[in-house]
C-alpha atoms as a PDB file:
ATOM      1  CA  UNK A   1       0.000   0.000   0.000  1.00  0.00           C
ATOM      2  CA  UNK A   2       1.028   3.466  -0.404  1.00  0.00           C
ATOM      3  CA  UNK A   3       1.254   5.937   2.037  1.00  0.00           C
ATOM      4  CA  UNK A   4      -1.638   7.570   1.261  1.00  0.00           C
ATOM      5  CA  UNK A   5      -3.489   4.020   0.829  1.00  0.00           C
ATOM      6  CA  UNK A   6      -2.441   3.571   4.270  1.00  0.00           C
ATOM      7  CA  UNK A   7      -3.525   6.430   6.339  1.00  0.00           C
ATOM      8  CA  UNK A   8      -6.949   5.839   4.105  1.00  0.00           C
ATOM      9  CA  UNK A   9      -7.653   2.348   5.433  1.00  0.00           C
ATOM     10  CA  UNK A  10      -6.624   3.572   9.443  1.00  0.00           C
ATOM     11  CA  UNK A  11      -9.048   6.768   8.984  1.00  0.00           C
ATOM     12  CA  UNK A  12     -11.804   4.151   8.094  1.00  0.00           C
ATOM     13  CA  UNK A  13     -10.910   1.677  11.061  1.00  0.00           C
ATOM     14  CA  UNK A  14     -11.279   4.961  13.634  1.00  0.00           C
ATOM     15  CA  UNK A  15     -14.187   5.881  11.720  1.00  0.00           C
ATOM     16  CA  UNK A  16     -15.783   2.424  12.422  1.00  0.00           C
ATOM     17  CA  UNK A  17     -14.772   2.970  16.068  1.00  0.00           C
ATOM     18  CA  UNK A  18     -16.825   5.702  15.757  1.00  0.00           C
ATOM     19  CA  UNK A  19     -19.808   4.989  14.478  1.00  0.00           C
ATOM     20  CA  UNK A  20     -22.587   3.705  15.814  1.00  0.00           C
ATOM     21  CA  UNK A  21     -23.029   0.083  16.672  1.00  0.00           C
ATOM     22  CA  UNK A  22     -25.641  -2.021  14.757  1.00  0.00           C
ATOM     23  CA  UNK A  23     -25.736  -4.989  17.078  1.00  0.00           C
ATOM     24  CA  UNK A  24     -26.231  -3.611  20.546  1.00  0.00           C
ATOM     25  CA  UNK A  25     -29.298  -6.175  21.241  1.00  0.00           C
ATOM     26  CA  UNK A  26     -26.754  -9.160  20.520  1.00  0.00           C
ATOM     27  CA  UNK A  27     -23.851  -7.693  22.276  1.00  0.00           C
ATOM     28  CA  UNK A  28     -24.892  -5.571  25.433  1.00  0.00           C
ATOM     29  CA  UNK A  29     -21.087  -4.264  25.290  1.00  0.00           C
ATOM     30  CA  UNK A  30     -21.286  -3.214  21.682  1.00  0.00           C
ATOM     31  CA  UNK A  31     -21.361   0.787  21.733  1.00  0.00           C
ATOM     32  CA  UNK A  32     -19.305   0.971  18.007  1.00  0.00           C
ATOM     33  CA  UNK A  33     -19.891  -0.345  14.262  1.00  0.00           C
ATOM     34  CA  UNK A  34     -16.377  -1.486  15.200  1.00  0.00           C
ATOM     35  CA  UNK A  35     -17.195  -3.612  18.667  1.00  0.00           C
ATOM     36  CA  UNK A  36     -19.789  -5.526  16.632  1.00  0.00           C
ATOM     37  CA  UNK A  37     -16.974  -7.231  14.611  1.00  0.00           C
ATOM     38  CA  UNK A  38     -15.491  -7.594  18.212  1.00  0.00           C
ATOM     39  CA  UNK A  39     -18.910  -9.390  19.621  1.00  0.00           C
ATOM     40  CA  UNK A  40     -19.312 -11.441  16.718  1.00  0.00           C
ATOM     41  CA  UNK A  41     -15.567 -13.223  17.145  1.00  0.00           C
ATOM     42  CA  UNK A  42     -16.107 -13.643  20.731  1.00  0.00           C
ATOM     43  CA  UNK A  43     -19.623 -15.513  19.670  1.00  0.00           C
ATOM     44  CA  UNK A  44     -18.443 -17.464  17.323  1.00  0.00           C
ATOM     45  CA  UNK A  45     -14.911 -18.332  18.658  1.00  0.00           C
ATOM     46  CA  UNK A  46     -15.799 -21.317  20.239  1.00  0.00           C
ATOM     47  CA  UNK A  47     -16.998 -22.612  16.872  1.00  0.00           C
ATOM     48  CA  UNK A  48     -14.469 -21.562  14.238  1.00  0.00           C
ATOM     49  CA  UNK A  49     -10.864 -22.036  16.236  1.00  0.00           C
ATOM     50  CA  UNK A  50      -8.748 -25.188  16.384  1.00  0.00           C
ATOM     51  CA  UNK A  51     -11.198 -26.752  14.204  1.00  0.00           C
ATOM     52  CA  UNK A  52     -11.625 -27.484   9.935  1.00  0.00           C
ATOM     53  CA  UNK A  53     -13.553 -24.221  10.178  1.00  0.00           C
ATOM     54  CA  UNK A  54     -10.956 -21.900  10.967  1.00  0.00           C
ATOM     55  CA  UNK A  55      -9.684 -20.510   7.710  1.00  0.00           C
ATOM     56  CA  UNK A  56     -13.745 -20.690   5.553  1.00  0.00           C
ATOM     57  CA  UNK A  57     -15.341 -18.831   8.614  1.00  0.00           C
ATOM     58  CA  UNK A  58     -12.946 -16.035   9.356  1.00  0.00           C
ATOM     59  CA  UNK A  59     -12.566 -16.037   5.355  1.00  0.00           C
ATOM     60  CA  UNK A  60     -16.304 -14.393   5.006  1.00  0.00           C
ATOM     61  CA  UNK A  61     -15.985 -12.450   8.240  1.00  0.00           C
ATOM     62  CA  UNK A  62     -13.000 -10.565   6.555  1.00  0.00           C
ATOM     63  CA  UNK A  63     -15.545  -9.809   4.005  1.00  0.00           C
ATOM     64  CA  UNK A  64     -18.132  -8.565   6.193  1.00  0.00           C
ATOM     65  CA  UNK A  65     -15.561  -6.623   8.428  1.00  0.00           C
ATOM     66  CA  UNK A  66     -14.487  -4.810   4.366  1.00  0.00           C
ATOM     67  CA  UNK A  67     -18.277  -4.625   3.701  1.00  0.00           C
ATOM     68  CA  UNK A  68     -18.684  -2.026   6.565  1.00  0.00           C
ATOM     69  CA  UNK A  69     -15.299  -0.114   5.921  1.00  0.00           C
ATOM     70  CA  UNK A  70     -17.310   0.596   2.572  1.00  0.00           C
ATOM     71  CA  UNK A  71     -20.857   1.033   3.650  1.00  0.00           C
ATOM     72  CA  UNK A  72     -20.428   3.092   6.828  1.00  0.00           C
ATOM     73  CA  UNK A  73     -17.118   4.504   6.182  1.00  0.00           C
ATOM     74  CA  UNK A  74     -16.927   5.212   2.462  1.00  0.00           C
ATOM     75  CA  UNK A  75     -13.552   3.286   2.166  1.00  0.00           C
ATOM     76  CA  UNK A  76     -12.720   2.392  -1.256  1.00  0.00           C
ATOM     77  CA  UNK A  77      -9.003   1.269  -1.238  1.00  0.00           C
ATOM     78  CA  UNK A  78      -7.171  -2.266  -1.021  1.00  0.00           C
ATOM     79  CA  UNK A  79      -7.309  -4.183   2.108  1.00  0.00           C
ATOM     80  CA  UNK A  80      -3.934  -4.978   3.767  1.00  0.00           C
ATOM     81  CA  UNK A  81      -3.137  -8.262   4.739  1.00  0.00           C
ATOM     82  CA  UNK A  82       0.251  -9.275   6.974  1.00  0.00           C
ATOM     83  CA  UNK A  83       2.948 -11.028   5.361  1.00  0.00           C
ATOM     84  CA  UNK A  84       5.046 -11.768   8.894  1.00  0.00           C
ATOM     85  CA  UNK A  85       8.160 -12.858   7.178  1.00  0.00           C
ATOM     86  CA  UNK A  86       8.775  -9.781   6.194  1.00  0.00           C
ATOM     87  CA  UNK A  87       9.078  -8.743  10.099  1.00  0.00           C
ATOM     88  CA  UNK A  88      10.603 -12.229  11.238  1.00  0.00           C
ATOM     89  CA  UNK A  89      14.213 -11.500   9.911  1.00  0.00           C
ATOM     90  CA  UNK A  90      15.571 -10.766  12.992  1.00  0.00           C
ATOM     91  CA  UNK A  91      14.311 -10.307  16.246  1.00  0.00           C
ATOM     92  CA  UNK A  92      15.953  -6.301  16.384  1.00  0.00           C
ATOM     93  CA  UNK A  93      13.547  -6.024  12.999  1.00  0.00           C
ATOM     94  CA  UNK A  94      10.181  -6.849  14.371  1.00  0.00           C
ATOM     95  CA  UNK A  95       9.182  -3.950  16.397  1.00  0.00           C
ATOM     96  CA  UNK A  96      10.666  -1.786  13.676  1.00  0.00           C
ATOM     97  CA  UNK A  97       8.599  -3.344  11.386  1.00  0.00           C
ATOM     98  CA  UNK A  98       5.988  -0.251   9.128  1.00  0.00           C
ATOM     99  CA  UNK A  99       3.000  -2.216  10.803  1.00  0.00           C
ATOM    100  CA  UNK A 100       4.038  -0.402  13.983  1.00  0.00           C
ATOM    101  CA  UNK A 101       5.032   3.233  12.898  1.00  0.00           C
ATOM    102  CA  UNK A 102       3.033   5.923  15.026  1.00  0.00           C
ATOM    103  CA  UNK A 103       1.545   7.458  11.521  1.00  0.00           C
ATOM    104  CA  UNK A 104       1.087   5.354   8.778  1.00  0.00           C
ATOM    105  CA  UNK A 105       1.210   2.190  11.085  1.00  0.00           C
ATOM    106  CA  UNK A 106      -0.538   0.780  13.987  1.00  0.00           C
ATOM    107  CA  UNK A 107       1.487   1.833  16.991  1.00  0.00           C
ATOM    108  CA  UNK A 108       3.806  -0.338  18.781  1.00  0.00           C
ATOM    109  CA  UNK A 109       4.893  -2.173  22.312  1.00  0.00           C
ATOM    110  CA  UNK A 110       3.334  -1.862  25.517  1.00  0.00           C
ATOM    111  CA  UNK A 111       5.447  -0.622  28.133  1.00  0.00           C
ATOM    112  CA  UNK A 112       7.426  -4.002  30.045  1.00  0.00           C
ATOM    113  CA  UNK A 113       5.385  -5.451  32.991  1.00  0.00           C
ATOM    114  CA  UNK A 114       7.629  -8.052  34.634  1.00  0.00           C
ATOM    115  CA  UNK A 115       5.610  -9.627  36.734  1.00  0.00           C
ATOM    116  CA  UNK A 116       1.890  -9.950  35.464  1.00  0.00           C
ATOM    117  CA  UNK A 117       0.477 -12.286  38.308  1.00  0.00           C
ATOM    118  CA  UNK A 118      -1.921 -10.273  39.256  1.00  0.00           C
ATOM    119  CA  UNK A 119      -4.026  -9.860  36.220  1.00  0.00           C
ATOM    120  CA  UNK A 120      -7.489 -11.588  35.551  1.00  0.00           C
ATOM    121  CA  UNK A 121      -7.167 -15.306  34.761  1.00  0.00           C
ATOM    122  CA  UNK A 122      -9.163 -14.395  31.627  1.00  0.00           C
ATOM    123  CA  UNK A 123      -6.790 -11.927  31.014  1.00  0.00           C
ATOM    124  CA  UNK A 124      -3.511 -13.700  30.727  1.00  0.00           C
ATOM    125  CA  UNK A 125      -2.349 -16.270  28.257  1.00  0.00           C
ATOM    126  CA  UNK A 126      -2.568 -19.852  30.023  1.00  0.00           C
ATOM    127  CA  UNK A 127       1.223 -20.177  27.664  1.00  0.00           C
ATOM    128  CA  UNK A 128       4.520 -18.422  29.054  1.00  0.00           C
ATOM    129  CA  UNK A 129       5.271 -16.795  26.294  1.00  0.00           C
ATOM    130  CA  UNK A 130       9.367 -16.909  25.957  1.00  0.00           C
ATOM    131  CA  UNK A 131      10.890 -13.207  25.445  1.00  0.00           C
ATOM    132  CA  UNK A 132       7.749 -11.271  26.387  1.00  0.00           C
ATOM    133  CA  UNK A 133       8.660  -7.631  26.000  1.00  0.00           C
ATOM    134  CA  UNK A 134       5.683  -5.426  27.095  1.00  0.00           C
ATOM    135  CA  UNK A 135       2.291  -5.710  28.654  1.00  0.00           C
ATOM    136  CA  UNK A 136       1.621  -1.912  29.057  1.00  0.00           C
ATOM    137  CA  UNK A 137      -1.602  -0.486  26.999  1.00  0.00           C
ATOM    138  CA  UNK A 138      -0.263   1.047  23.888  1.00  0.00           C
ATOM    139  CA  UNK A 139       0.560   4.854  24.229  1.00  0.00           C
ATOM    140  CA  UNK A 140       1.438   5.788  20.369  1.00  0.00           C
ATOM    141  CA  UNK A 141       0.243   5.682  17.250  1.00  0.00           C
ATOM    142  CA  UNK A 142      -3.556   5.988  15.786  1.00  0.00           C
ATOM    143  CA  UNK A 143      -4.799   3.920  18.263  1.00  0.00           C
ATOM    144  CA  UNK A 144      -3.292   5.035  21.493  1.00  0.00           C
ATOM    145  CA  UNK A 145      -5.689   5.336  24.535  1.00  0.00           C
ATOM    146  CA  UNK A 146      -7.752   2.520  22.403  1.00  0.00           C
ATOM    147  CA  UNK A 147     -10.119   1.174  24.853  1.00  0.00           C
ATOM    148  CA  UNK A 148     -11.784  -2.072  24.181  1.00  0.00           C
ATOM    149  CA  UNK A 149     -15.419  -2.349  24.558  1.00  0.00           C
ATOM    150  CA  UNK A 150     -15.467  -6.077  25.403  1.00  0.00           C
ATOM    151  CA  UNK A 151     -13.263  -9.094  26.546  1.00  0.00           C
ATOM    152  CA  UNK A 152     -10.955  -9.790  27.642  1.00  0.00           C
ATOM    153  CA  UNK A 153     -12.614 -13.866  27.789  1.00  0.00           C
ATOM    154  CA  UNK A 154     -15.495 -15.363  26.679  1.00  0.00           C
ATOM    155  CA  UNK A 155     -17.840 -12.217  26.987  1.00  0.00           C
ATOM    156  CA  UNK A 156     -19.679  -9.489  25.260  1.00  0.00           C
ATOM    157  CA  UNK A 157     -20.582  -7.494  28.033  1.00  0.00           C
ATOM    158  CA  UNK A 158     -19.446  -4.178  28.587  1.00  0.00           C
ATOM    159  CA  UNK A 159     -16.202  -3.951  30.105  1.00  0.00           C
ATOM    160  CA  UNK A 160     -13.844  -0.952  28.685  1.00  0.00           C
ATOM    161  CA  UNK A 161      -9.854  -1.566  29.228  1.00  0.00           C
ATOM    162  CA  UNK A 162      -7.152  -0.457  27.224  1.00  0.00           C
ATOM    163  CA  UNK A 163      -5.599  -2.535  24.403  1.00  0.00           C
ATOM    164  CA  UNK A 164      -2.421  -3.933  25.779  1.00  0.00           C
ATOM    165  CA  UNK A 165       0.445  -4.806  23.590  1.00  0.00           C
ATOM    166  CA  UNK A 166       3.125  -7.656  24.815  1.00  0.00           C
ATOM    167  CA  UNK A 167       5.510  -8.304  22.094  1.00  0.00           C
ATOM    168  CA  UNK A 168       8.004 -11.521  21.926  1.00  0.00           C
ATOM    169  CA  UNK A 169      10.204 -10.805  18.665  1.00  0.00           C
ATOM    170  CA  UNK A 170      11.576 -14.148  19.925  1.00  0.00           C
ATOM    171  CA  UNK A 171       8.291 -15.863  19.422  1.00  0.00           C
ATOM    172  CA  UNK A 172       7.767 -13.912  16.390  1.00  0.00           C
ATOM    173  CA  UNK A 173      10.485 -14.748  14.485  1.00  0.00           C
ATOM    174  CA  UNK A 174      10.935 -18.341  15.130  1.00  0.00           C
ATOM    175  CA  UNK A 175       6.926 -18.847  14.237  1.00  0.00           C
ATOM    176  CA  UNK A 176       6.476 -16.328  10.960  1.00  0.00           C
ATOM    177  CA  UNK A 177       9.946 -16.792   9.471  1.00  0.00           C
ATOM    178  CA  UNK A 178       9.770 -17.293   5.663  1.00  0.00           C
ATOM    179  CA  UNK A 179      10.695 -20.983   6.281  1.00  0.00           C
ATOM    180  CA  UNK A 180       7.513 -21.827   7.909  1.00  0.00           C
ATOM    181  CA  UNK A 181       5.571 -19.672   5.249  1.00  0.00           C
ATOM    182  CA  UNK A 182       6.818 -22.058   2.995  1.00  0.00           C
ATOM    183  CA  UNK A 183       6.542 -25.405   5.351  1.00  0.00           C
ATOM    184  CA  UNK A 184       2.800 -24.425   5.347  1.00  0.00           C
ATOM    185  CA  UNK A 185       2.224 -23.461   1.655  1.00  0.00           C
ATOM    186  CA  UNK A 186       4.067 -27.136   1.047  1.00  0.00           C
ATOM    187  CA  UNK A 187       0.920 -28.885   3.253  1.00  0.00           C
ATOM    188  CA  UNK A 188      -0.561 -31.808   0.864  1.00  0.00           C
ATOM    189  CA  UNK A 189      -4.465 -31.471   1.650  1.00  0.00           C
ATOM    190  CA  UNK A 190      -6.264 -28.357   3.235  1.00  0.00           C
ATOM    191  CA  UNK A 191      -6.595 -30.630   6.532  1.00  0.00           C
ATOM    192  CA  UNK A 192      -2.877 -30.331   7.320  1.00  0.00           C
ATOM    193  CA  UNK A 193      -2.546 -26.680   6.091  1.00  0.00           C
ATOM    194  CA  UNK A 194      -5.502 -25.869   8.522  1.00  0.00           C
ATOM    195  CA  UNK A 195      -3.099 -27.628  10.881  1.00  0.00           C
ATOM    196  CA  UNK A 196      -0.108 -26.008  10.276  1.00  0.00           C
ATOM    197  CA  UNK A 197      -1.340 -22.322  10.236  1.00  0.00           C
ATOM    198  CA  UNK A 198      -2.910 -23.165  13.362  1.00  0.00           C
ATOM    199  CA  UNK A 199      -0.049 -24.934  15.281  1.00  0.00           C
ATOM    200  CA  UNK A 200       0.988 -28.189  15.990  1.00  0.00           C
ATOM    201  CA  UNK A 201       1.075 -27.936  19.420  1.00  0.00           C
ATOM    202  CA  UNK A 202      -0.135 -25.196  22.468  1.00  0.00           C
ATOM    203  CA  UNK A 203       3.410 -24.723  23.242  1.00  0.00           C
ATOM    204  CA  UNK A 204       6.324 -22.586  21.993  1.00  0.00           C
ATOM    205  CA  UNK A 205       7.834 -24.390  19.448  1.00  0.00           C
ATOM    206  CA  UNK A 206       4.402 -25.807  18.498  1.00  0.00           C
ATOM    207  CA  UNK A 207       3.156 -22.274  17.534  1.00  0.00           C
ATOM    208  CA  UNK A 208       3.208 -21.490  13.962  1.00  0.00           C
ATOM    209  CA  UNK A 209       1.905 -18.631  11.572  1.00  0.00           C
ATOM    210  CA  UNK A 210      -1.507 -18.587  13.693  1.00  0.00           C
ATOM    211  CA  UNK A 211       0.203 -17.788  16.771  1.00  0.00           C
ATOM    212  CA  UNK A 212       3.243 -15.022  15.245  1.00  0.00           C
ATOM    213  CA  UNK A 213       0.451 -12.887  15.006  1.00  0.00           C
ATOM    214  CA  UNK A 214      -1.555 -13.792  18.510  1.00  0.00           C
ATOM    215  CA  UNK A 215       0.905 -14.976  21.063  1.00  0.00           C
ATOM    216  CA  UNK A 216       3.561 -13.040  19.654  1.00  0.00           C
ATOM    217  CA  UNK A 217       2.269  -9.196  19.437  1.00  0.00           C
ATOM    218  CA  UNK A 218      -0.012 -10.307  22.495  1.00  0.00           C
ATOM    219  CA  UNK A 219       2.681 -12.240  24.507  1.00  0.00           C
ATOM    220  CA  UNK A 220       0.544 -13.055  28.226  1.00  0.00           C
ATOM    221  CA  UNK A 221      -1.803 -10.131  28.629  1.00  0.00           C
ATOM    222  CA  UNK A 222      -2.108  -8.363  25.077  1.00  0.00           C
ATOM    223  CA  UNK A 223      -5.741  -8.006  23.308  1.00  0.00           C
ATOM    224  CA  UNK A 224      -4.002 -10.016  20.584  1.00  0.00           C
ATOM    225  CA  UNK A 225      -3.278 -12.970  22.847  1.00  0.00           C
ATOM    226  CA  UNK A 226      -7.425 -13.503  23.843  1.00  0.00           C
ATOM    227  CA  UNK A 227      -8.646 -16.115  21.905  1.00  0.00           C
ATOM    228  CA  UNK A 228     -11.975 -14.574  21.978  1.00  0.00           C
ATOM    229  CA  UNK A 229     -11.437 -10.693  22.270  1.00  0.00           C
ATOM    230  CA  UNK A 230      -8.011 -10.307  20.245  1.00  0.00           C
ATOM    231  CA  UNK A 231     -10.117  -8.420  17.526  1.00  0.00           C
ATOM    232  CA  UNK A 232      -9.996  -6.160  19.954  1.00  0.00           C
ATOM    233  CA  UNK A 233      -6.677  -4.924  18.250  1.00  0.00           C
ATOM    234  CA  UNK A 234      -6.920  -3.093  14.447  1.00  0.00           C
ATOM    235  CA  UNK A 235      -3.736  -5.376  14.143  1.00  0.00           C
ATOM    236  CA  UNK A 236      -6.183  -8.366  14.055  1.00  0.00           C
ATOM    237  CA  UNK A 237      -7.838  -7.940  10.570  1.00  0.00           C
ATOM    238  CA  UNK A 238      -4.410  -7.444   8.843  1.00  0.00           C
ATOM    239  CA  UNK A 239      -3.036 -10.865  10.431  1.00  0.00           C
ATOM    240  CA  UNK A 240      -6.348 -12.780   9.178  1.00  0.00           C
ATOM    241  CA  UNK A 241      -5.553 -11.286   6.387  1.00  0.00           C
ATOM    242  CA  UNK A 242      -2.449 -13.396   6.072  1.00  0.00           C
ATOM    243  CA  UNK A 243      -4.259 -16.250   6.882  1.00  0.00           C
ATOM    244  CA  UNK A 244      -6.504 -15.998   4.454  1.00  0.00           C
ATOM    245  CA  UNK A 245      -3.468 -14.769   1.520  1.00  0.00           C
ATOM    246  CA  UNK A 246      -2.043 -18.313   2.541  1.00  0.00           C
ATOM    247  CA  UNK A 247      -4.981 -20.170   1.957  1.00  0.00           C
ATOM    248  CA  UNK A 248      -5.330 -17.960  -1.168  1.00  0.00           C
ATOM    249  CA  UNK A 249      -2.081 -18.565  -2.332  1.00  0.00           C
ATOM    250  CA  UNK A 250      -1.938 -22.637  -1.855  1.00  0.00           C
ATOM    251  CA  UNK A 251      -5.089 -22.703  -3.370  1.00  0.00           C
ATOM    252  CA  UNK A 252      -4.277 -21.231  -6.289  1.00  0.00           C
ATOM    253  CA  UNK A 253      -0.979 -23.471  -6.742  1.00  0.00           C
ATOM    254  CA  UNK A 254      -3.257 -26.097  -7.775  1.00  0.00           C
ATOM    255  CA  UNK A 255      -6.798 -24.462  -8.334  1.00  0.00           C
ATOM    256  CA  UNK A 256      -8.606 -27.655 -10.113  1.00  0.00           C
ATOM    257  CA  UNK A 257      -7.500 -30.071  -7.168  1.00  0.00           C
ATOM    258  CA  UNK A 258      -7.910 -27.509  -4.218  1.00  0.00           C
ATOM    259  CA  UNK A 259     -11.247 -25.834  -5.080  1.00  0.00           C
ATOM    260  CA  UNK A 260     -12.897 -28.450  -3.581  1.00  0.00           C
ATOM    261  CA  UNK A 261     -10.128 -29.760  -1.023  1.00  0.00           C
ATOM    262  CA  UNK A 262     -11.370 -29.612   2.596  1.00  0.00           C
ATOM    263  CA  UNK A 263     -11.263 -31.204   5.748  1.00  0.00           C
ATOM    264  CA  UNK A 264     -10.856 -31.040   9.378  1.00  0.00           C
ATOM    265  CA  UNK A 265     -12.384 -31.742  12.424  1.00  0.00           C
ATOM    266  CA  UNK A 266     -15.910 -29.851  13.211  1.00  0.00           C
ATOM    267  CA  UNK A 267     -15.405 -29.391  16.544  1.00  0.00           C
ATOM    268  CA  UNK A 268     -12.977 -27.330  18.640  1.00  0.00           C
ATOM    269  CA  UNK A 269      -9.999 -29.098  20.658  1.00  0.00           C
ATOM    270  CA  UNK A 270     -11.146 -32.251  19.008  1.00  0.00           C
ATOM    271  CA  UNK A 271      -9.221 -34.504  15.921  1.00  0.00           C
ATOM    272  CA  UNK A 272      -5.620 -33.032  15.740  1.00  0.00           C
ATOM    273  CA  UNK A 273      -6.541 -30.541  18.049  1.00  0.00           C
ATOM    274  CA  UNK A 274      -7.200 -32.877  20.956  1.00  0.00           C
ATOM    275  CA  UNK A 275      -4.463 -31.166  23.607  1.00  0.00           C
ATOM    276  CA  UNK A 276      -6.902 -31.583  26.554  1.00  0.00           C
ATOM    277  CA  UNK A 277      -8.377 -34.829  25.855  1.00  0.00           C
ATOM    278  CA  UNK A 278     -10.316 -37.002  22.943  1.00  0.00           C
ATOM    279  CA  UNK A 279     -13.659 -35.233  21.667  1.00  0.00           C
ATOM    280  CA  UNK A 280     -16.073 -36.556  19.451  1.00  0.00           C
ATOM    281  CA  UNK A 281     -16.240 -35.051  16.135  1.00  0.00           C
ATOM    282  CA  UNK A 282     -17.322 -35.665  12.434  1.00  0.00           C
ATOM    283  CA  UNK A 283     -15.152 -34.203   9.299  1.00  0.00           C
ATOM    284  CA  UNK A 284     -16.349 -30.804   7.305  1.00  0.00           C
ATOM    285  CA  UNK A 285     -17.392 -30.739   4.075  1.00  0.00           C
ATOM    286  CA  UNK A 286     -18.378 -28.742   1.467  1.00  0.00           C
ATOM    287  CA  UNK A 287     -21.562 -28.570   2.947  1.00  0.00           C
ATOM    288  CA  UNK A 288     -20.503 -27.399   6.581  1.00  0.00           C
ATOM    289  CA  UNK A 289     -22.488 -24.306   7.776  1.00  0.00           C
ATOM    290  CA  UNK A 290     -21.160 -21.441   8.986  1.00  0.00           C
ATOM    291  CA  UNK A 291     -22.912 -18.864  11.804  1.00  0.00           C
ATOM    292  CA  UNK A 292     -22.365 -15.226  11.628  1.00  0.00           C
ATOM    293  CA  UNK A 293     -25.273 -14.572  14.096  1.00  0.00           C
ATOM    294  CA  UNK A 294     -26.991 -11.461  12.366  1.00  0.00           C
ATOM    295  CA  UNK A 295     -24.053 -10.272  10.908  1.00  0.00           C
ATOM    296  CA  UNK A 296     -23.956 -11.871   7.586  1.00  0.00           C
ATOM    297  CA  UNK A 297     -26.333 -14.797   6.498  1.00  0.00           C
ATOM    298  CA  UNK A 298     -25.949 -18.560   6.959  1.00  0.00           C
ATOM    299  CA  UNK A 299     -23.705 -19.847   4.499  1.00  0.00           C
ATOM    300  CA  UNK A 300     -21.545 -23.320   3.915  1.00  0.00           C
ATOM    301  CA  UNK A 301     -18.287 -23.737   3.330  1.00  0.00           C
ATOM    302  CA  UNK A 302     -18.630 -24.015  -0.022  1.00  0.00           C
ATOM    303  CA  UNK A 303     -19.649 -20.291  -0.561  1.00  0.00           C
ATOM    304  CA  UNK A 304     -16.096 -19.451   0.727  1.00  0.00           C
ATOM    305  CA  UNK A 305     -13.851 -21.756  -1.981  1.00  0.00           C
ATOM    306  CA  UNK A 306     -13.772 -19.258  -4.471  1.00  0.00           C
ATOM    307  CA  UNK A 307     -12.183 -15.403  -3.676  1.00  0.00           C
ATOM    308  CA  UNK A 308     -13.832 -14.347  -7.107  1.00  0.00           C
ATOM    309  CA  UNK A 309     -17.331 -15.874  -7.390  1.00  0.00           C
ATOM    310  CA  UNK A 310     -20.088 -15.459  -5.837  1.00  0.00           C
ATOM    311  CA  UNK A 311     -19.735 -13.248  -2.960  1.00  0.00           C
ATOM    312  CA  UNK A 312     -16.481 -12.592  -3.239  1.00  0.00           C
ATOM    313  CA  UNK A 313     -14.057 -10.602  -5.577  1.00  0.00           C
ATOM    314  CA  UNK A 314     -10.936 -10.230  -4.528  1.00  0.00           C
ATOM    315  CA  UNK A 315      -7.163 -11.930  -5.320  1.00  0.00           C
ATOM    316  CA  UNK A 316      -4.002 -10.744  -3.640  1.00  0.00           C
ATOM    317  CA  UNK A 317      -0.416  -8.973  -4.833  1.00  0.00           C
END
């Protein structure tokens, strides 16, 4: 994006913060056009996370998170996606990275809290994230002073906090290095792609692309590092955005064979994602639906194959 392009698309995220919300009567903490995005992924998380559903549903709710930019926002210009490699190069070149500049960026680091006991449980990352860095709520940038209408956890009331930053460039480097971009886009079937942008395992050298931008620009008490809330952060869309250029891009290596090619467990923390025990669970298909509450309609996930049919039209640079 150019400069230009890029202080665009941040004047239309503020100007979603500050419009009114649409949703209020499904998510009592809703107060901005912005927070309903943020109800809607705490609803649904427990349905579309460590699951065959992860990449199709957040696929469509990128598309109804652009759909508002445009509608209530008048925002007309390319939406940015994360390509963490980029970043991962070194651990010195991840909080220098143009995703955090105070003007044309995001804003950066929290300021370092050392000992974060005392926070919420719901609050902190049930990981130890390795070279945490920050923790503070984010002072610079577009977004300073953010508050967060809900979260952090598993709720939509209203609870306003700042959005906290923790960054591990550690963590970030040794899960979104252009080595595992390209272990992932090498995945034979969508089922082990899923798998490998997710993570192989909860812990550090389990996390992969799914967690660089979560666990590693969230560390143990950042927005980013809440299952449920971490749309909370304006960071969010650009890193699902990278999840969904990946799927994009290994798609389109073989377009006739991977059209169609899904798979996956239907049902969180069950199939490869059984860390905390065996849970029953049938495959997805083509014909899996997928809940937006009254956000978007019911759809399947075979709506969501295509990036330009149907109600899509969109490829990436």
């Amino acid at each position: 994006m150019t400069g230009s392009q890029q202080l665009d698309y941040i004047d239309a995220v503020k100007c979603l913060m500050d419009a009114p919300s649409q949703q209020s009567d499904v998510y009592p903490g809703a107060r901005s056009r912005y927070d309903d995005f943020l109800g809607l992924h705490i609803s649904r998380t427990d349905y579309s996370h460590f699951c065959g559903k992860f990449v199709p549903w957040h696929r469509y709710y990128l598309q109804l998170y652009q759909d508002a930019l445009e509608e209530s926002c008048n925002y007309t210009g390319p939406m940015p996606y994360w390509n963490w490699a980029l970043d991962a190069v070194s651990e010195e070149a991840v909080p220098a990275s143009p995703l955090f500049d105070t003007v044309h960026g995001f804003g950066g680091n929290g300021a370092y809290i050392a000992n974060v006991s005392g926070f919420p449980a719901d609050q902190k990352s049930d990981t130890n994230i390795v070279g945490r860095t920050g923790g503070g709520c984010i002072t610079d940038g577009p977004f300073a002073n953010l508050n967060v209408s809900m979260g952090p956890g598993n709720h939509t009331d209203y609870n306003p906090h700042c959005l906290r930053r923790d960054f591990s460039p550690y963590l970030f480097t040794l899960a979104g290095n252009q080595s595992v971009v390209d272990w992932t886009l090498n995945a034979t079937d969508f089922w082990h792609l899923d798998h490998y942008l997710e993570g192989v395992s909860l812990d550090t050298f389990g996390m992969r692309l799914h967690e660089a931008g979560h666990m590693a620009i969230g560390g143990e008490i950042g927005e980013m590092a809440n299952m449920y809330s971490s749309a909370g952060d304006p960071l969010f869309f650009l890193h699902h955005g990278g999840i969904d250029w990946m799927w994009y891009t290994w798609q389109q290596a073989d377009w006739p064979a991977r059209k169609t090619d899904i798979g996956g467990p239907d049902t969180i923390w069950s199939g490869e994602y059984a860390y905390f025990g065996e849970v029953p669970y049938k495959n997805i298909t083509l014909n899996t639906p997928l809940y937006y509450d009254n956000m978007g309609e019911s759809i399947t996930v075979r709506d969501v194959m295509d990036t330009k049919s149907g109600m899509f039209c969109y490829e990436y640079e």
